[in-house]
Protein backbone atom coordinates (compact mmCIF):
# COMPACT_ATOMS: atom_id res chain seq x y z
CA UNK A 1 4.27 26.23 13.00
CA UNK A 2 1.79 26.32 16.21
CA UNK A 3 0.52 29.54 15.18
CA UNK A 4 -0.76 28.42 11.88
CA UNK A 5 -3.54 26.15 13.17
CA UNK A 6 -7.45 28.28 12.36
CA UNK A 7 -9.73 28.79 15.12
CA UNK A 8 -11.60 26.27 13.62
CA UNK A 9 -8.88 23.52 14.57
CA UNK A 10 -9.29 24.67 17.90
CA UNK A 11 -12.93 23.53 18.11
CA UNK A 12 -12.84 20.48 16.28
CA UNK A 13 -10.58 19.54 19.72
CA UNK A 14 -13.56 20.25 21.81
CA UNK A 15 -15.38 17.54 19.49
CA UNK A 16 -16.98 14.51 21.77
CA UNK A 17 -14.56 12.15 21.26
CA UNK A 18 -15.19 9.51 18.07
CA UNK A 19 -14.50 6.06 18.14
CA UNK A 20 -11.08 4.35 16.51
CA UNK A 21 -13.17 2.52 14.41
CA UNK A 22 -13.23 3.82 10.57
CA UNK A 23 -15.44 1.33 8.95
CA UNK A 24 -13.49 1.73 6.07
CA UNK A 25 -13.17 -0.77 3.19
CA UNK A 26 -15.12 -3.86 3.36
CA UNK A 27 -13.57 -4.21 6.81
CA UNK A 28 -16.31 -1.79 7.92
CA UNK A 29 -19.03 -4.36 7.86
CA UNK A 30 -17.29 -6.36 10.74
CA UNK A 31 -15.01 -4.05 12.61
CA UNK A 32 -16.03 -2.44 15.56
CA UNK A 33 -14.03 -1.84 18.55
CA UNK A 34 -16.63 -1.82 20.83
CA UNK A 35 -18.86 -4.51 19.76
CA UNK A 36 -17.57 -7.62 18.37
CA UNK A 37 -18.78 -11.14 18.30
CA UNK A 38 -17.49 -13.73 20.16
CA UNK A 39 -16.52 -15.82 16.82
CA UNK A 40 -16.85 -14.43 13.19
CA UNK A 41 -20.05 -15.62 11.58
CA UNK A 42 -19.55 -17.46 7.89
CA UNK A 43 -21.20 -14.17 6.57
CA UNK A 44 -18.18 -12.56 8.13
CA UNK A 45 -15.54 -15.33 6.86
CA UNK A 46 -17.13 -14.42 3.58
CA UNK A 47 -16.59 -10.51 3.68
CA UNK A 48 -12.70 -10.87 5.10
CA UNK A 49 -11.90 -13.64 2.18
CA UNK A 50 -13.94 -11.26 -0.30
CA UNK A 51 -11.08 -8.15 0.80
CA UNK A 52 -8.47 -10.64 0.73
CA UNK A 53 -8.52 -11.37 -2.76
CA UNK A 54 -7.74 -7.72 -3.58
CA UNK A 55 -4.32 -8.16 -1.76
CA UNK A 56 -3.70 -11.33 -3.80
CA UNK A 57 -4.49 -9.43 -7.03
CA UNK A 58 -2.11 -7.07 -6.28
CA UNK A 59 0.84 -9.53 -5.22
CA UNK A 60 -0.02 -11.53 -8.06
CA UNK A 61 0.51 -8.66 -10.57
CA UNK A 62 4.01 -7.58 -8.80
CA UNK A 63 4.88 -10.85 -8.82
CA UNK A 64 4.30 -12.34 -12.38
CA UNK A 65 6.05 -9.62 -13.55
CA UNK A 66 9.45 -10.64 -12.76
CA UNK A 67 9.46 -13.75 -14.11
CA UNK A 68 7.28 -13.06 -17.60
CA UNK A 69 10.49 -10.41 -17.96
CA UNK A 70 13.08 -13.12 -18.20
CA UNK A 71 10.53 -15.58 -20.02
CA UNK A 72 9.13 -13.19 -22.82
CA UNK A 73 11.62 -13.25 -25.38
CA UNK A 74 10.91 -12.19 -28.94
CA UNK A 75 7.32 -13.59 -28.23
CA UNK A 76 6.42 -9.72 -28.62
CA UNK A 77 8.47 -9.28 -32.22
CA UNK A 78 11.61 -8.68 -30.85
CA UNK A 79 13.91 -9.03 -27.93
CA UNK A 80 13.07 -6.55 -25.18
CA UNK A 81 15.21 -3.68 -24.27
CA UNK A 82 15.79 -2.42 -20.83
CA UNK A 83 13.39 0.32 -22.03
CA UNK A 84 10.85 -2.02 -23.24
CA UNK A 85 11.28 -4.00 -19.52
CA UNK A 86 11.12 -0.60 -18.16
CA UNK A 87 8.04 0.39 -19.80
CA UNK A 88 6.39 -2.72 -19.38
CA UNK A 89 6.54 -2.75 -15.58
CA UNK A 90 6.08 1.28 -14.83
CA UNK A 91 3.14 1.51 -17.34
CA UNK A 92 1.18 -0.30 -14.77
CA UNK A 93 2.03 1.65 -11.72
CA UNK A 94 1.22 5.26 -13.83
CA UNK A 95 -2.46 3.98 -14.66
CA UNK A 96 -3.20 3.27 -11.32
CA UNK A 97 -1.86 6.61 -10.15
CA UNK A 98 -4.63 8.01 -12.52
CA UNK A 99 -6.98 5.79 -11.80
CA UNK A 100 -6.52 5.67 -7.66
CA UNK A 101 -8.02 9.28 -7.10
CA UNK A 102 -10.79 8.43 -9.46
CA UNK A 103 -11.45 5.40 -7.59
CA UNK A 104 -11.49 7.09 -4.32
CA UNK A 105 -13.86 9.61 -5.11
CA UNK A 106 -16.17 6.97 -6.79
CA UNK A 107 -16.22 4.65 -3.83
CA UNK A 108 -17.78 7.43 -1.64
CA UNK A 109 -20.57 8.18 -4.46
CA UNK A 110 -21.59 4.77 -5.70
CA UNK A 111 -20.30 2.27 -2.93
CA UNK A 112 -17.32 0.70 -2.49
CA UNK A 113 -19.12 -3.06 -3.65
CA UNK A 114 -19.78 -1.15 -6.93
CA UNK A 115 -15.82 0.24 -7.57
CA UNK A 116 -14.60 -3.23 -6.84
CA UNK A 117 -16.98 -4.71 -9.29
CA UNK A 118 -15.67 -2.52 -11.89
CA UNK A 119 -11.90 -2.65 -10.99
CA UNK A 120 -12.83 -6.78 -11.14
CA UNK A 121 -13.60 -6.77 -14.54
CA UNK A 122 -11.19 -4.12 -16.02
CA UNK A 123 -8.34 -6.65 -14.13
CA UNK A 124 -9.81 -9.66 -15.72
CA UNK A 125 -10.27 -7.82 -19.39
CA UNK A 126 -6.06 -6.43 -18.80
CA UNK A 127 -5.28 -10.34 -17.65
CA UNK A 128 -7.01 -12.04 -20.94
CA UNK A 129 -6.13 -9.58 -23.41
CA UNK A 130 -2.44 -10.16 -22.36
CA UNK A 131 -2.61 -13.73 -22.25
CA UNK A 132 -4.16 -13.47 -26.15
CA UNK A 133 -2.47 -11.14 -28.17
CA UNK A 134 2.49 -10.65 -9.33
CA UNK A 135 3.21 -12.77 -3.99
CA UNK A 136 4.63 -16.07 -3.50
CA UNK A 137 2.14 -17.64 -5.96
CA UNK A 138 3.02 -15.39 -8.88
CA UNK A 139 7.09 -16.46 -8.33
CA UNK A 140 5.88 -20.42 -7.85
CA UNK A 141 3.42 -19.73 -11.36
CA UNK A 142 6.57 -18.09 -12.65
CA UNK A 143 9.06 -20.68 -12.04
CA UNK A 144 6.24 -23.82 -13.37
CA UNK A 145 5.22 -21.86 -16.61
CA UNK A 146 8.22 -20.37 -18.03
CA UNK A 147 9.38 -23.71 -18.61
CA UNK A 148 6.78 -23.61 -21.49
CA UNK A 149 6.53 -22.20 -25.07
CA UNK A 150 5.04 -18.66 -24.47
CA UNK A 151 4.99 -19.77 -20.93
CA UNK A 152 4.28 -15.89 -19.51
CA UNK A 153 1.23 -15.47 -22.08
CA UNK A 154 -0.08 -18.30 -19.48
CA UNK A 155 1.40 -16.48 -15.84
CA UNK A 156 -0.25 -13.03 -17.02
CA UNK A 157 -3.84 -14.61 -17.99
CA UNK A 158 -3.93 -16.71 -15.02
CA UNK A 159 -4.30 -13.41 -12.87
CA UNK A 160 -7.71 -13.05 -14.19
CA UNK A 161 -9.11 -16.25 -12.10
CA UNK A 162 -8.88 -14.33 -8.29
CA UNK A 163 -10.61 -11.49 -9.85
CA UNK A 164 -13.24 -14.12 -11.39
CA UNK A 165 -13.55 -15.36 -7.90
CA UNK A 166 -13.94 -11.91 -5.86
CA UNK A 167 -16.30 -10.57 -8.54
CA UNK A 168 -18.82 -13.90 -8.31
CA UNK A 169 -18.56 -13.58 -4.12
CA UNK A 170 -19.50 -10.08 -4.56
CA UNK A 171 -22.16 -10.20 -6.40
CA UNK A 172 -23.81 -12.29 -3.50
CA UNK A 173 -22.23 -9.40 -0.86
CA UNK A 174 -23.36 -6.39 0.35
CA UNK A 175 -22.59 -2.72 0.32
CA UNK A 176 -20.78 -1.23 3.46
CA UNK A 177 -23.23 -0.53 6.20
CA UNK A 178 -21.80 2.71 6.39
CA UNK A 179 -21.78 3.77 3.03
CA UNK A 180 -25.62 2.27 3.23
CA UNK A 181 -26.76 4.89 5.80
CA UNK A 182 -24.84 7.72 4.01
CA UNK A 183 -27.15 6.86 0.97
CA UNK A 184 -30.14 6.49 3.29
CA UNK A 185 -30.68 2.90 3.61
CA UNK A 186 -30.61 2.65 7.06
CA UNK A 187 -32.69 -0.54 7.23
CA UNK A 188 -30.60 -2.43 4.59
CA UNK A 189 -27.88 -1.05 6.71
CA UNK A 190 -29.17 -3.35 9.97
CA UNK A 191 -29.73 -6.17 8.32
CA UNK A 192 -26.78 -6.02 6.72
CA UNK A 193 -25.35 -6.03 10.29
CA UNK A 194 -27.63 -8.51 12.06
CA UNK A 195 -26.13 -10.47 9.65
CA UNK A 196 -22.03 -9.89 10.78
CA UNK A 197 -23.34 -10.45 14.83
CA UNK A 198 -25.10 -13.22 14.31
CA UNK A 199 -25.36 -14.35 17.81
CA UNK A 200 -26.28 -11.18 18.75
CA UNK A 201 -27.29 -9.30 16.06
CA UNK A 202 -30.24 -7.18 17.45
CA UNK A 203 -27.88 -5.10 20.41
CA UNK A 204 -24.37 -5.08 18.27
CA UNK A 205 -26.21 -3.83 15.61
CA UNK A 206 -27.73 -0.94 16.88
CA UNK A 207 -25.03 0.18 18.92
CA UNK A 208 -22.78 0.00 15.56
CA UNK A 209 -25.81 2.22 13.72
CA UNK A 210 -25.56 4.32 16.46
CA UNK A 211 -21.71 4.76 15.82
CA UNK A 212 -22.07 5.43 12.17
CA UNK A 213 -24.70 8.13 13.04
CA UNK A 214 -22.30 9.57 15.71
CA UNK A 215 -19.58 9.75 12.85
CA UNK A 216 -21.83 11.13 10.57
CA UNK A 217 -22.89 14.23 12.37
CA UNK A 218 -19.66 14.70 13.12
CA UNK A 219 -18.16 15.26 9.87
CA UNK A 220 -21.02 17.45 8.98
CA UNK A 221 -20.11 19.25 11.91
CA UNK A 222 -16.49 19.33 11.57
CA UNK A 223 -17.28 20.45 7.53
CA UNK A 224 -18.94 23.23 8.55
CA UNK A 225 -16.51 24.81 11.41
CA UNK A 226 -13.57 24.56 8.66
CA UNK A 227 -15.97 25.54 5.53
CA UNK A 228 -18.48 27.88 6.71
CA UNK A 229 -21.94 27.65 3.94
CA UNK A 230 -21.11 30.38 1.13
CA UNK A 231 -24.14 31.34 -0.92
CA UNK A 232 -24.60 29.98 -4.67
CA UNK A 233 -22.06 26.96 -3.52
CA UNK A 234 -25.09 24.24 -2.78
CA UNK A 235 -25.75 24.34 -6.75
CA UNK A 236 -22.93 21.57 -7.00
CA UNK A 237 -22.64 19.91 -3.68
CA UNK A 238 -20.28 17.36 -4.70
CA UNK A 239 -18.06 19.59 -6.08
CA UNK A 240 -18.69 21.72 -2.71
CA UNK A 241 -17.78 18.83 -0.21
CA UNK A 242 -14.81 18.26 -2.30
CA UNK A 243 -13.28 22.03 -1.66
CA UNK A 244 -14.20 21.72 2.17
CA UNK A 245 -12.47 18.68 2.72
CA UNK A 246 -9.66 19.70 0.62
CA UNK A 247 -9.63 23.01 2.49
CA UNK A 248 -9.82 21.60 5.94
CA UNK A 249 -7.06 19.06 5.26
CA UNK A 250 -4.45 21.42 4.03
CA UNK A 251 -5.67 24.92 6.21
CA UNK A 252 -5.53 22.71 9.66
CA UNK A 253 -1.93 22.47 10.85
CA UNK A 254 -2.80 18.93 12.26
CA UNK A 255 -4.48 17.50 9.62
CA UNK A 256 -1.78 18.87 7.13
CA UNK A 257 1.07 17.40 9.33
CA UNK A 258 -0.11 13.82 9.16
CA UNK A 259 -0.26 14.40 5.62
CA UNK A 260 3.49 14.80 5.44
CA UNK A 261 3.90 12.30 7.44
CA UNK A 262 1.84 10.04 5.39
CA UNK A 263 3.60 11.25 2.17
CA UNK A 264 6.48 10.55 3.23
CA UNK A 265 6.24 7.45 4.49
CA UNK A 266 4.59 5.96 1.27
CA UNK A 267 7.50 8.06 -0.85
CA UNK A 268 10.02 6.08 1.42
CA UNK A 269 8.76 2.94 0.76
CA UNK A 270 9.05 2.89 -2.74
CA UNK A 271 11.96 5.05 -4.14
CA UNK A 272 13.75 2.81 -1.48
CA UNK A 273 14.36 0.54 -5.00
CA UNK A 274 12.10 -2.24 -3.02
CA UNK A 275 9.77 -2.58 -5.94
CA UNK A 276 12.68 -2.46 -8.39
CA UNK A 277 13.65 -5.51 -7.40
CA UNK A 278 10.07 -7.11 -6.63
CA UNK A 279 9.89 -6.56 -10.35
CA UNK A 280 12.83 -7.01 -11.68
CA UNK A 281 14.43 -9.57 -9.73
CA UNK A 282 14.40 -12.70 -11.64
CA UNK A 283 16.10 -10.37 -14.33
CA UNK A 284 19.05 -9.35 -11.87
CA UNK A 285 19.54 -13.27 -11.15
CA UNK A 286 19.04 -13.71 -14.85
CA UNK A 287 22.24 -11.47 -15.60
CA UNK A 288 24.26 -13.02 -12.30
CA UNK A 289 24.03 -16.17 -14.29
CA UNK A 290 22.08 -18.51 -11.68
CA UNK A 291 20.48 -21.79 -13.54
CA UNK A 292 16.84 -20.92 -12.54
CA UNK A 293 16.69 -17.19 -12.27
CA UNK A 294 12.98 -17.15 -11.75
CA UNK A 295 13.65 -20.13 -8.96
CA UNK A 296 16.08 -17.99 -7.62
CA UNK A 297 14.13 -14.89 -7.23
CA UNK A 298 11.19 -17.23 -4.75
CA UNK A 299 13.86 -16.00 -1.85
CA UNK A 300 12.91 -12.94 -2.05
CA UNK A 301 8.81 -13.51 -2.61
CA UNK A 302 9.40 -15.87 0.45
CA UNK A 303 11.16 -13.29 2.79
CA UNK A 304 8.49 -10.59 1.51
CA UNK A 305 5.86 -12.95 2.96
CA UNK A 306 7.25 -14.14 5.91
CA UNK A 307 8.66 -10.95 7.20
CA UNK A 308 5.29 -9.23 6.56
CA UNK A 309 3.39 -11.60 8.93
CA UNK A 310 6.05 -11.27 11.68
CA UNK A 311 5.36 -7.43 10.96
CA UNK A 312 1.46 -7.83 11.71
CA UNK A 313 2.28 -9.49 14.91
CA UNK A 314 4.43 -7.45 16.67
CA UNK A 315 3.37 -4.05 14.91
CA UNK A 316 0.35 -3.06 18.23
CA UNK A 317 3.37 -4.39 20.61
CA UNK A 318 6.84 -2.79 19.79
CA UNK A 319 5.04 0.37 17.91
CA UNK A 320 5.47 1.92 14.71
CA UNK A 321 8.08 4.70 15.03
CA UNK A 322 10.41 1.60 16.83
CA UNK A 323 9.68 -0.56 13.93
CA UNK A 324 10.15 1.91 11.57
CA UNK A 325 13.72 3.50 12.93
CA UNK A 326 14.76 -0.20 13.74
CA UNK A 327 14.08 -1.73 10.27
CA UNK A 328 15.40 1.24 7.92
CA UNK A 329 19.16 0.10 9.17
CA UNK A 330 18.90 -3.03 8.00
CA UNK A 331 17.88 -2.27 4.67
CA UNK A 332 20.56 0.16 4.78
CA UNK A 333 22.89 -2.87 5.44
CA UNK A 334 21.63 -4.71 2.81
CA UNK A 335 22.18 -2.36 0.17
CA UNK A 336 25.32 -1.16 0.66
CA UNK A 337 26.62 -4.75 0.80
CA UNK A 338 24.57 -5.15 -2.55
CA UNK A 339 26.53 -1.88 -3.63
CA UNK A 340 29.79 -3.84 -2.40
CA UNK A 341 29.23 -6.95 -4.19
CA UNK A 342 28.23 -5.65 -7.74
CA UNK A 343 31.66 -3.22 -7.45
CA UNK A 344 33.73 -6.32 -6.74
CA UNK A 345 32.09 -8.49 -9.24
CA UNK A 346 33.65 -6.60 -12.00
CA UNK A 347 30.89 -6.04 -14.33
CA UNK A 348 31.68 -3.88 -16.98
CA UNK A 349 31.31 -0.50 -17.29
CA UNK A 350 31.29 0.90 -20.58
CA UNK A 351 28.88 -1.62 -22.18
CA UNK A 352 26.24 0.42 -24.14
CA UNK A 353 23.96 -2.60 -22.62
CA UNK A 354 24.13 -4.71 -19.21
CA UNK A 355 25.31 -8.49 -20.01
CA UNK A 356 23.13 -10.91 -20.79
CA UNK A 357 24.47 -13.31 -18.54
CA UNK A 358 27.90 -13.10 -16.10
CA UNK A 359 29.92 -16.28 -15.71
CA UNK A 360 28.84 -17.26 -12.04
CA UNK A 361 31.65 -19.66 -11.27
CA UNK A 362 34.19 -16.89 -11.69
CA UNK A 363 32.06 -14.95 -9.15
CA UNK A 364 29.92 -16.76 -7.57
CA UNK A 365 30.62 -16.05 -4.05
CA UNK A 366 30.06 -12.26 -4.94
CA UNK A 367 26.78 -13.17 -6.72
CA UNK A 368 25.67 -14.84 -3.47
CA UNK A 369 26.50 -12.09 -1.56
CA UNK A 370 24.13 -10.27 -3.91
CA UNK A 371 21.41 -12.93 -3.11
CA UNK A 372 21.99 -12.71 0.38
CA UNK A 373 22.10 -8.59 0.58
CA UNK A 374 18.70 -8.32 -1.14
CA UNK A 375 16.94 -10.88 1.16
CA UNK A 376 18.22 -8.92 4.13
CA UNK A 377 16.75 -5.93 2.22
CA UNK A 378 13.63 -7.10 1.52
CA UNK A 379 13.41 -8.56 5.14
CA UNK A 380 13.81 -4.84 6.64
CA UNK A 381 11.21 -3.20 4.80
CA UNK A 382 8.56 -5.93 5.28
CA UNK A 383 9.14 -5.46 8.79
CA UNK A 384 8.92 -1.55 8.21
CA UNK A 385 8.23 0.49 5.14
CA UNK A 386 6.31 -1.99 3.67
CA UNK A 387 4.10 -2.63 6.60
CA UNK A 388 4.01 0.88 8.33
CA UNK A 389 3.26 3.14 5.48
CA UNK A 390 -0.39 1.43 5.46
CA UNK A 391 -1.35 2.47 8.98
CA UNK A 392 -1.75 6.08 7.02
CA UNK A 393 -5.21 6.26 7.53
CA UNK A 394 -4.60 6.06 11.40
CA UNK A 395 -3.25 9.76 11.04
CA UNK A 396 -6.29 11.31 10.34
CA UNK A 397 -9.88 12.13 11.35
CA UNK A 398 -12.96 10.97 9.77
CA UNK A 399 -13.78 14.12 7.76
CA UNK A 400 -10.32 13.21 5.93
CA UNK A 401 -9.44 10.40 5.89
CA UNK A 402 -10.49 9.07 2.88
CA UNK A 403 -9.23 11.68 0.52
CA UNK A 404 -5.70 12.28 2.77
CA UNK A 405 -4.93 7.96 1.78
CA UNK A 406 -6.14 8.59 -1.85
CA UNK A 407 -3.42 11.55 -1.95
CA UNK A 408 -0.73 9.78 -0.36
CA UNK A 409 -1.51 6.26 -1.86
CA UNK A 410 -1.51 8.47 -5.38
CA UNK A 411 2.41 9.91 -4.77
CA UNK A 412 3.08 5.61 -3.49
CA UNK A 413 1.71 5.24 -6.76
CA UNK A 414 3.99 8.31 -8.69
CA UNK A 415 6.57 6.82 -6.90
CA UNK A 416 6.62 3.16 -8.06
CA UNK A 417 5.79 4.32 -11.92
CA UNK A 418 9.39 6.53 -11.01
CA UNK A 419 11.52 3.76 -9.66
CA UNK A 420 9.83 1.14 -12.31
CA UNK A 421 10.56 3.56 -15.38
CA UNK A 422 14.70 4.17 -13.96
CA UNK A 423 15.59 0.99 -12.42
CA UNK A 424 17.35 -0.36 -15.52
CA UNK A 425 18.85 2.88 -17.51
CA UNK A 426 20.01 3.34 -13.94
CA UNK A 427 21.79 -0.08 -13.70
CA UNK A 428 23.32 0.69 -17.01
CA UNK A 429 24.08 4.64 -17.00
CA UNK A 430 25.21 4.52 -13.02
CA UNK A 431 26.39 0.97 -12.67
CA UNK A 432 24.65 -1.42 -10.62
CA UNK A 433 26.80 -0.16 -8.01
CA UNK A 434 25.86 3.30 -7.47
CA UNK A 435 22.19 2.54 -8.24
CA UNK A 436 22.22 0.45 -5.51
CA UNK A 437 24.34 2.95 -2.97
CA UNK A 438 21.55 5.60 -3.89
CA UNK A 439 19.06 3.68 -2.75
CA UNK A 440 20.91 3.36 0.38
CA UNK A 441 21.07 7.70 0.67
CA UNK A 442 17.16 7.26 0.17
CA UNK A 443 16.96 5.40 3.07
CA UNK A 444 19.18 6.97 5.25
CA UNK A 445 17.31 10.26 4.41
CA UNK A 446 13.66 8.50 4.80
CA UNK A 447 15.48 7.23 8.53
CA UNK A 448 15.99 10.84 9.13
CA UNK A 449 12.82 12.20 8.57
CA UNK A 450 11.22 9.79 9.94
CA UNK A 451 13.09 10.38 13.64
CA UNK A 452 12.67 13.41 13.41
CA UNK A 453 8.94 13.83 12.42
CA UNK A 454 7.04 10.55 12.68
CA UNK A 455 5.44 10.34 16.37
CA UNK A 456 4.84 7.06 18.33
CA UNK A 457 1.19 6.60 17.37
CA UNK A 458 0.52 2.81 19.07
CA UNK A 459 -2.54 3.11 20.95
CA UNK A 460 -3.97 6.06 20.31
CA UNK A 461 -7.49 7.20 19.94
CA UNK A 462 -8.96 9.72 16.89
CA UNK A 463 -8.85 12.41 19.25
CA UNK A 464 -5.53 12.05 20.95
CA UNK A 465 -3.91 11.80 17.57
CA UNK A 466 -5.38 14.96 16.65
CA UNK A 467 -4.32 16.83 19.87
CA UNK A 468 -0.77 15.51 19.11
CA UNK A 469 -0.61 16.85 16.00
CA UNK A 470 -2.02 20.34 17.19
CA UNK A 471 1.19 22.10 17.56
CA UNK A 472 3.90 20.22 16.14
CA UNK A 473 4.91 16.86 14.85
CA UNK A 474 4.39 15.66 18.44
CA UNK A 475 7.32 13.02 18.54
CA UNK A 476 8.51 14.08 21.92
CA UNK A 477 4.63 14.18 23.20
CA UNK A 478 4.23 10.83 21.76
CA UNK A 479 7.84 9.23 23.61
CA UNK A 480 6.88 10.53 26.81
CA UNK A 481 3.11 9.20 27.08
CA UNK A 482 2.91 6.61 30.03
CA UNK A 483 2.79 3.12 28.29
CA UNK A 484 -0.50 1.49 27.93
CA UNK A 485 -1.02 -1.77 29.77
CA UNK A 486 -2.42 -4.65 28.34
């Protein structure tokens, strides 16, 4: 599709070239690729253990779900269906689809310090109300509390103590420095900044204001080439910037490309089943007939865990497309022999319900194949799916970035609410065997797409992503670039 790209594309690649820095998140306040401090300042320690919270609130609320499922009981009137379980964990997932867009839009408006604030005390307010009327932690929580009477009323309310903590540090934090000068505040902006280089915060500071500026103009700049002014549209400028970014990311060939790309690589890694069994895991070990289901189910937390950090570490040396076409196989592997295990275990077939419970010392070297099969699962998409698909923003240039990640982090989000909602009428109507063999064709399809339209993108700047995505998908641009030296 070369020929669909606008004459406006064309200029936007004789743009000065923009830093790979996005100040993005709270990250922005710190990261800059061409000035950085020789140590992080406790300001700085602060702001990364502030952002970090976020990602334990969100393995905390994967994890606790899996083991309140096998803990709950009739606490809740009755005994839960595979429905009710199916419900429960997918209800979650389709509010923060809504929500995610909202979010998104809000962040750029009031300040990302504000949005977090908010999402803080909606999280504790969920967390209390369903302790009154998920990460390794979450599975550890799991295994210590469901040993008590309406143990999961105590897993659930717990979750509300991180987001106690990241609200209180916030209130003492400040707003982005880039979302600061958006709004204005320049000067709050530089101290804000003198503050993350302490040891040399006059020079790093200015040269990051001058960065943010630079960025700035541009995406006024780059608005206007794609969305030329049309008269009466400045009586709602919000709703006007909106349009033009919307315009300019699906009208540019480039811009729409990585947005496929992005899609699908956030689609991939969650109708993969991954999630299914993050959530439902200590169920599956619950109906396999282990002791300690919930103990069980820490494998998999701890390969999650593990497996991500290796990913971090080798992610800016072996690439992403190698990661990503080397780790899909595995979980391949591991689901088929899943598939292969549940077939020979002989669960029935014609139950109106799954079992309860199977009698593991009939089957238990089957069963242990099934432990083993998901932890080789899990293992390949923390190395890949899990890991890549959040390098998305990477993709694209400033002017879209932030509304291209809401879209595709909204269809992760469609996604997961899916996957959550089918899992178990799945297991039942399909077998456990077939669900788990689909999951494998998911993969194998996701592999497919991926070779064939997901470019090498280790090491490269804003500007020669967006030249690689000019004409094409740019794999075979993106193979034969000379390899960087360190």
């Amino acid at each position: 599709m070369a020929g669909d790209d606008s004459t406006a594309e064309a200029s936007l690649m004789r743009e000065p070239e923009s830093p790979s820095s996005s100040f993005e998140g709270l990250r922005d306040s710190f990261v800059s690729e061409e000035t950085q401090s020789a140590s992080p300042s406790t300001f700085v320690w602060a702001l990364s253990f502030a952002a970090g919270i976020s990602g334990i609130l969100f393995g905390y609320d994967t994890g606790v779900i899996s083991s309140t499922l096998v803990s709950i009981g009739a606490d809740l009137s009755h005994p839960l269906s595979n429905l009710d379980k199916g419900l429960i964990t997918s209800s979650t997932s389709l509010f923060a689809l809504i929500a995610s867009p909202l979010a998104a839009l809000l962040a750029d408006r009031l300040g990302r310090k504000q949005v977090v604030l908010v999402a803080d005390i909606l999280f504790i307010v969920g967390a209390l109300w369903q302790a009154f009327t998920k990460s390794v932690i979450a599975y550890v929580l799991g295994y210590v509390l469901a040993q008590r009477v309406h143990g999961w009323r105590w897993m659930v309310g717990l979750g509300a103590v991180p987001a106690v903590v990241q609200f209180v540090l916030l209130l003492k934090l400040p707003e982005t420095p880039r979302w600061l000068v958006k709004a204005g505040k320049e000067d709050v902006a530089r101290f804000v900044l003198e503050k993350v280089y302490a040891s040399e915060a006059n020079t790093a500071a200015e040269q990051v204001l001058r960065e943010i500026r630079r960025e700035m103009i541009e995406e006024k700049a780059t608005s206007k080439l794609v969305n030329p002014a049309t008269p009466g549209h400045d009586n709602w400028p919000s709703l006007t910037q909106f349009q033009n970014r919307m315009t300019e990311l699906f009208f540019v060939g480039g811009n729409r490309r990585a947005l496929i790309i992005a899609c699908m690589l956030q689609a991939l890694q969650q109708l993969c089943g991954f999630n299914s069994i993050m959530y439902f895991s200590a169920t599956i070990f619950s109906w396999l007939g282990f002791a300690s289901p919930i103990l069980t189910s820490l494998s998999v937390a701890v390969t999650n865990f593990v497996c991500t950090l290796f990913a971090l570490l080798i992610i800016d040396h072996a690439g992403r497309r190698a990661i990503l076409l080397g780790s899909i196989p595995v979980m391949i592997g591991g689901l088929v022999l899943c598939s292969v295990s549940y077939h020979f275990l002989g669960l029935p077939k014609k139950e109106p319900n799954l079992p309860e419970k199977i009698q593991i010392s009939e089957h238990s070297s089957w069963a242990t194949c099934i432990v083993v099969s998901l932890v080789i699962f899990v293992c390949g998409y923390a190395i890949g799916p899990g890991n890549i698909a959040w390098q998305q923003s990477e993709l694209f240039p400033l002017s879209v970035r932030s509304l291209a990640s809401g879209l595709a982090t909204s269809l992760n989000w469609g996604s997961n609410f899916v996957v959550g909602l089918t899992f178990l009428p799945m297991m039942e109507l399909l077998t456990p065997s077939w669900t788990f063999a689909l999951y494998a064709l998911v993969c194998l399809a996701g592999w497919v797409c991926a070779w064939k339209i997901y470019p090498e993108t280790k090491g490269l700047e804003l500007e020669e992503m967006r030249e690689l995505f000019k004409n094409g998908w740019g794999v075979q641009e993106s193979l034969n670039r000379p390899k960087p030296t360190d």
